[in-house]
C-alpha atoms as a PDB file:
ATOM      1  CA  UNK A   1       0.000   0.000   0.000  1.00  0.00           C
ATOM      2  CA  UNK A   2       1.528   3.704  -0.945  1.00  0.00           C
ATOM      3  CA  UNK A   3       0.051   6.638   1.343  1.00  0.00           C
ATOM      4  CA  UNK A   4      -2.554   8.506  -0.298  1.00  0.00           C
ATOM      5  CA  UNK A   5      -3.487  12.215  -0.414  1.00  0.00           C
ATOM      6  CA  UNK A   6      -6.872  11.458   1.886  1.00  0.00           C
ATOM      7  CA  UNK A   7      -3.890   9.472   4.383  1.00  0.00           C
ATOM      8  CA  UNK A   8      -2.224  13.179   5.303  1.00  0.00           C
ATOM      9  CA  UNK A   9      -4.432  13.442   7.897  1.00  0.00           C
ATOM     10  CA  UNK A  10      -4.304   9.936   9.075  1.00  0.00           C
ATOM     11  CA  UNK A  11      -3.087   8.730  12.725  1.00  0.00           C
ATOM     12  CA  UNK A  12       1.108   8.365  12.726  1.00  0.00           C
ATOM     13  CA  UNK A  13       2.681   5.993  14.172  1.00  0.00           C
ATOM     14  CA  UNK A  14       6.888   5.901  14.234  1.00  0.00           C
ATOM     15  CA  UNK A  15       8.455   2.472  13.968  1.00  0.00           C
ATOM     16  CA  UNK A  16      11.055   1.377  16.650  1.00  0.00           C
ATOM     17  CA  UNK A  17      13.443  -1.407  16.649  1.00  0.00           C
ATOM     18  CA  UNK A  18      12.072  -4.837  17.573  1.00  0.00           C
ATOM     19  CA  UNK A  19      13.458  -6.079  20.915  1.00  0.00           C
ATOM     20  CA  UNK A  20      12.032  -8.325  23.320  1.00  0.00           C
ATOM     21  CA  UNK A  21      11.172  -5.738  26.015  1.00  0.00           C
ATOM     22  CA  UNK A  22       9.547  -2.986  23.641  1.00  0.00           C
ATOM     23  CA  UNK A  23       7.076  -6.017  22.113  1.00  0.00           C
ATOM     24  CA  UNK A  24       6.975  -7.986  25.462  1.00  0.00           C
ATOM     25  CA  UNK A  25       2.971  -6.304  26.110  1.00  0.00           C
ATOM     26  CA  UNK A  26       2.218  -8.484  22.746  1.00  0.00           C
ATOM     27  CA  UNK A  27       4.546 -11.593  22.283  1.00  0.00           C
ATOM     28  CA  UNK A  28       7.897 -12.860  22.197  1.00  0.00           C
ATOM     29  CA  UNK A  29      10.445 -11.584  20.239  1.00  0.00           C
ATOM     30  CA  UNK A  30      13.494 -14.559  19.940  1.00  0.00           C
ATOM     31  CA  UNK A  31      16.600 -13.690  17.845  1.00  0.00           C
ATOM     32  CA  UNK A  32      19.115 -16.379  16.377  1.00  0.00           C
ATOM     33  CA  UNK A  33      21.703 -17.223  18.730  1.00  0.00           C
ATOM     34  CA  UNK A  34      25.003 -15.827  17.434  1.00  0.00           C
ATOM     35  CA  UNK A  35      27.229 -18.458  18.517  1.00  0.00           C
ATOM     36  CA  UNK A  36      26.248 -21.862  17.588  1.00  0.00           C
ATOM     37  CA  UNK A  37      23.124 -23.283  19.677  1.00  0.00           C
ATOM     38  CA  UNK A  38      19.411 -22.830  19.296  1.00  0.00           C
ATOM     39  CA  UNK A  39      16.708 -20.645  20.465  1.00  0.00           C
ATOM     40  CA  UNK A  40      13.600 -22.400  21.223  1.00  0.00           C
ATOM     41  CA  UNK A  41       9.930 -21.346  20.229  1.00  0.00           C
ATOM     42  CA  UNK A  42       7.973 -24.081  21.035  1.00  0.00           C
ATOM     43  CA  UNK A  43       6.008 -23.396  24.659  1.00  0.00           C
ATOM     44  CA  UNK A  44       5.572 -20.008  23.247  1.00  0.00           C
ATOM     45  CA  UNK A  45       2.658 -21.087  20.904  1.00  0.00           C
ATOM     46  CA  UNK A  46      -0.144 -21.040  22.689  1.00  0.00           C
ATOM     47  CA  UNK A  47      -3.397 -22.963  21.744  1.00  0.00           C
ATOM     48  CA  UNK A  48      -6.439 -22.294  23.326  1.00  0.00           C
ATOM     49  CA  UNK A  49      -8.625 -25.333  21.836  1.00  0.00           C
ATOM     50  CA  UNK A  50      -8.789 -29.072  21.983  1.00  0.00           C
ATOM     51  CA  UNK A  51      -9.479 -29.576  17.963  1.00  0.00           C
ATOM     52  CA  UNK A  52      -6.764 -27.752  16.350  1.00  0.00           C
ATOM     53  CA  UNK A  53      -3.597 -28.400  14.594  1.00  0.00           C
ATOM     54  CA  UNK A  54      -0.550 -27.074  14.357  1.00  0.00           C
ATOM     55  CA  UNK A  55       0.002 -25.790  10.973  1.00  0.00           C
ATOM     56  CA  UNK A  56       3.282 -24.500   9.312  1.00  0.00           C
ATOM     57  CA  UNK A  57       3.226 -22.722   6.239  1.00  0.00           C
ATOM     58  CA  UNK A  58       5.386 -20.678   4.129  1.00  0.00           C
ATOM     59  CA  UNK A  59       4.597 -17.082   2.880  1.00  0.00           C
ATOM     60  CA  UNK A  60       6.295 -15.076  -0.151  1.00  0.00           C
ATOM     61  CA  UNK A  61       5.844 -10.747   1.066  1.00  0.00           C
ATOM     62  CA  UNK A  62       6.188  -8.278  -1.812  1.00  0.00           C
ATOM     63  CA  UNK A  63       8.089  -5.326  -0.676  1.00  0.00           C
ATOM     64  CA  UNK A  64       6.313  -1.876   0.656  1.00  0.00           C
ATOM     65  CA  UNK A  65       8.574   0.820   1.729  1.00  0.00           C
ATOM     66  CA  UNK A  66       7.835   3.299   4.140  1.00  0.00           C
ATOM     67  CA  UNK A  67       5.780   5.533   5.177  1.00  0.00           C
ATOM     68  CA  UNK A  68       2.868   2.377   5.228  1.00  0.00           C
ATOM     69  CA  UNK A  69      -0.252   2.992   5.574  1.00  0.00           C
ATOM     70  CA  UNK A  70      -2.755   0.649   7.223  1.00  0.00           C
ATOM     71  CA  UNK A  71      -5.641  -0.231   6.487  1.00  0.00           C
ATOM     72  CA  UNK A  72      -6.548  -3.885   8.260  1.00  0.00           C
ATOM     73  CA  UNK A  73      -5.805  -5.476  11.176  1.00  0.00           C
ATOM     74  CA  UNK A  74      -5.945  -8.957  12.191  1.00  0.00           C
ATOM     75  CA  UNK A  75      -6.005 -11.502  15.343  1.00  0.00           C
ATOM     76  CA  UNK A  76      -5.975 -15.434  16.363  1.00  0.00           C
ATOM     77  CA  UNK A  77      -8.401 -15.317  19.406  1.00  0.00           C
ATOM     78  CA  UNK A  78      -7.365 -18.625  20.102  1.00  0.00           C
ATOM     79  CA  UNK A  79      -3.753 -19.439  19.372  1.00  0.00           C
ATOM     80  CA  UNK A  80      -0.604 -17.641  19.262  1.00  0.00           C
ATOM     81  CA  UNK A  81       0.805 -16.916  15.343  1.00  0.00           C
ATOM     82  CA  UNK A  82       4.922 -17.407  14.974  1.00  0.00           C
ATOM     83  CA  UNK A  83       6.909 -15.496  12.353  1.00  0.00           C
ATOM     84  CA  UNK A  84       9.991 -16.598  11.061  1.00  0.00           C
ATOM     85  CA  UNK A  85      12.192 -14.140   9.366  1.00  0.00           C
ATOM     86  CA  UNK A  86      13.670 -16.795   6.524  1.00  0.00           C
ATOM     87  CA  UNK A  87      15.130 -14.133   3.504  1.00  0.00           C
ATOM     88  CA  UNK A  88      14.023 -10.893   4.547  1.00  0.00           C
ATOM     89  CA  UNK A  89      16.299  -7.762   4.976  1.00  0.00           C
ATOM     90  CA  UNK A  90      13.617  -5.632   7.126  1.00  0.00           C
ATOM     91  CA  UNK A  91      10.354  -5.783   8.198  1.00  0.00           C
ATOM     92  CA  UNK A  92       7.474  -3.895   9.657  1.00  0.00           C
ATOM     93  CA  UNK A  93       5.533  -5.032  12.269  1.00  0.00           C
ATOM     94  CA  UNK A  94       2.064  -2.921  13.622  1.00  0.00           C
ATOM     95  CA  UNK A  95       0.359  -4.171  16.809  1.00  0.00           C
ATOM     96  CA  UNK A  96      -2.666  -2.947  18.837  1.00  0.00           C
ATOM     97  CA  UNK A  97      -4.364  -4.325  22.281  1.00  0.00           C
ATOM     98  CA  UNK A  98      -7.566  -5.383  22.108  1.00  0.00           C
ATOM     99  CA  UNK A  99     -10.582  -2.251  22.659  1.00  0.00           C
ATOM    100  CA  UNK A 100     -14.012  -3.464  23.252  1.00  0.00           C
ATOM    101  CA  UNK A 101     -14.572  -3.248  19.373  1.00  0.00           C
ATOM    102  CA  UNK A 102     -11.907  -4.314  17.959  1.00  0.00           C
ATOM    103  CA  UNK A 103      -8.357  -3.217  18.098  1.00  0.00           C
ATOM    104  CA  UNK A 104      -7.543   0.297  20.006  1.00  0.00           C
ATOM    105  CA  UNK A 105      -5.322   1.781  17.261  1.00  0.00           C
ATOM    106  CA  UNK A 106      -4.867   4.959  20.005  1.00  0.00           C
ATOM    107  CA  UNK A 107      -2.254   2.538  21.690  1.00  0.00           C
ATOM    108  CA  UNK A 108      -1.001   0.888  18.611  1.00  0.00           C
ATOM    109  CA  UNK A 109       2.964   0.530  18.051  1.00  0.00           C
ATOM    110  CA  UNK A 110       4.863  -0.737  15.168  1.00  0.00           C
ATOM    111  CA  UNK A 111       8.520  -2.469  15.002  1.00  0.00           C
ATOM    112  CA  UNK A 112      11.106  -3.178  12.411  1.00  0.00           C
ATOM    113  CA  UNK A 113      12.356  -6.148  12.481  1.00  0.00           C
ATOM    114  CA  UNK A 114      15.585  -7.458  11.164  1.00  0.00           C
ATOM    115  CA  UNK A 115      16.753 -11.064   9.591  1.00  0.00           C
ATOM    116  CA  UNK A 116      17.119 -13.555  12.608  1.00  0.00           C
ATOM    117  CA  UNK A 117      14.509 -12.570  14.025  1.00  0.00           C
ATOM    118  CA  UNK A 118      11.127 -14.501  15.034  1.00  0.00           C
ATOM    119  CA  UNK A 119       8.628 -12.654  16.688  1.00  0.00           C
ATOM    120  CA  UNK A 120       5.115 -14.468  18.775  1.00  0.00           C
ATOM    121  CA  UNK A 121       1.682 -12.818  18.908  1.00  0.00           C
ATOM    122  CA  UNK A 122       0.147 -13.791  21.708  1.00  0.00           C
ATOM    123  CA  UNK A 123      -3.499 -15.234  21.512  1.00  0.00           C
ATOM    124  CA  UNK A 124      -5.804 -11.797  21.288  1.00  0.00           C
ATOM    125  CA  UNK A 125      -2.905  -9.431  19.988  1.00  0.00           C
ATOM    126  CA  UNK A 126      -4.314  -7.451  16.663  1.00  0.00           C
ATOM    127  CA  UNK A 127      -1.386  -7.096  14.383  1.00  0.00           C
ATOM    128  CA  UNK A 128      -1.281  -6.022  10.452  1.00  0.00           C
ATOM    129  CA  UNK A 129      -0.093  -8.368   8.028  1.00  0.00           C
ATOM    130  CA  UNK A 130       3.941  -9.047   7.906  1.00  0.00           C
ATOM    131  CA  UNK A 131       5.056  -5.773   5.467  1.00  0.00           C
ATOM    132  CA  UNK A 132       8.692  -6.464   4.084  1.00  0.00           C
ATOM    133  CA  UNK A 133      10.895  -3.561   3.373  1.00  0.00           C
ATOM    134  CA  UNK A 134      13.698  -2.752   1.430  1.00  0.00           C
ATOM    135  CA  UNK A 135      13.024  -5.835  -1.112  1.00  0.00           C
ATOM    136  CA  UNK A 136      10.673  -8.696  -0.884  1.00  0.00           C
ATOM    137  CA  UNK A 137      10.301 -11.181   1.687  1.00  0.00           C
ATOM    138  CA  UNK A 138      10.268 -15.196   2.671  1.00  0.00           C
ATOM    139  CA  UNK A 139       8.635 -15.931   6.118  1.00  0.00           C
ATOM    140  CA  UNK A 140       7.717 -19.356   7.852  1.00  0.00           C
ATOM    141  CA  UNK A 141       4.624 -18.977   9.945  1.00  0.00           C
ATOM    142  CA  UNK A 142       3.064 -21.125  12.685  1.00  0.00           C
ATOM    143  CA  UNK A 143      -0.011 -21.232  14.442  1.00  0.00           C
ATOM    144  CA  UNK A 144      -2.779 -23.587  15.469  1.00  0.00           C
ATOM    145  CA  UNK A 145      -5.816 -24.139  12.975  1.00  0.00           C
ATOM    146  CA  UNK A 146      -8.995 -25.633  13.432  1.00  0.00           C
ATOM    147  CA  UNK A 147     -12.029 -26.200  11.464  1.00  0.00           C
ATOM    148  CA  UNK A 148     -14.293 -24.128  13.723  1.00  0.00           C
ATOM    149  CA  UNK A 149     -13.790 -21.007  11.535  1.00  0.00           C
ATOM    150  CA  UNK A 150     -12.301 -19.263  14.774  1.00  0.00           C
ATOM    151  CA  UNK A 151      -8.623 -19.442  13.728  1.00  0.00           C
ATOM    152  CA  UNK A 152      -8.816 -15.593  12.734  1.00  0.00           C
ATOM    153  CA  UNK A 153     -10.716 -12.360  12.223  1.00  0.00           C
ATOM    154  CA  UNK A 154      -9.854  -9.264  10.483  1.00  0.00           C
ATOM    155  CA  UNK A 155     -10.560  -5.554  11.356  1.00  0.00           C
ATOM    156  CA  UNK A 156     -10.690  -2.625   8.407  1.00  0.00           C
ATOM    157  CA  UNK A 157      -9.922   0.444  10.341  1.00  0.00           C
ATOM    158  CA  UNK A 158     -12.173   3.732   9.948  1.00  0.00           C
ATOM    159  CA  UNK A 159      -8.952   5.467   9.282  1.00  0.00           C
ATOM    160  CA  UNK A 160      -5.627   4.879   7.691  1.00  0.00           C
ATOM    161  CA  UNK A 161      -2.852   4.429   9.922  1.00  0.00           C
ATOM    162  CA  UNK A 162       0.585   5.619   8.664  1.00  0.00           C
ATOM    163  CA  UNK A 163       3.698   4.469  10.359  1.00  0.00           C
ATOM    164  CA  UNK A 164       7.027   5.641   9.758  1.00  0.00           C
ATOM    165  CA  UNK A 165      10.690   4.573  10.268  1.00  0.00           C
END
């Protein structure tokens, strides 16, 4: 999405880096260890139902650069949603709490997020799609699935949100 004349008056939002203590009120932010060794993700994806899955699937991200401006948010009521930074030089992440209809944009924040990195929504957390910047993107993602049509609902906001680096 490119901003848009009607956008200039749109809520702004300035990107920080993502570390695990600036996205710890919505997740889990793990990094690659950079000596040899793993980092583990596993207990951090919560599911909230008997009758799901764990699913793994890969996603392709054109690039967007920035400013962004959003226009949908999303959430996993039930389960936590893992991204995997796989070929990716940057990328933007937007996150909200949950307001009593829908997501309350007035405390939104947004991240950028480096290769390495993995980052955890936890179950509730309204996020935007992953955005790649700088060139296109490969991510892993995993969450829990079921066939209850639950796994995920999406929000259009009234207004545009643009975020900047």
């Amino acid at each position: 999405m490119t901003p848009s004349t009607a956008s200039l008056s749109a809520p702004h939002l300035k990107a920080s880096p993502l570390t695990p203590e600036g996205f710890a009120p919505f997740g889990r932010v793990v990094a690659a260890p950079e000596q040899p060794g793993r980092a583990f993700l596993g207990s951090l994806i919560e599911n909230r139902r008997e009758a799901a899955d764990l699913d793994f699937s890969l996603t392709h991200t054109a690039a967007s650069p920035l400013p962004f401006e959003a226009r949908l948010m999303e959430h996993h009521p039930l389960s936590s949603q893992a991204f995997l930074a796989l070929d990716v030089a940057r990328f933007l992440v937007i996150v909200a709490p949950s307001g009593s209809n829908g997501p309350e944009m007035g405390q939104a924040q947004a991240f950028i997020g480096s290769a390495g990195q993995a980052l955890v929504y936890a179950p509730g957390t309204w996020h935007h799609g992953m955005v790649a910047l700088d060139r296109p993107g490969r991510f892993a993602i995993i969450m829990w699935c079921a066939e209850d049509g639950r796994n995920d609902e999406f929000h259009p906001l009234a207004q545009p949100v643009m975020v900047a680096g």
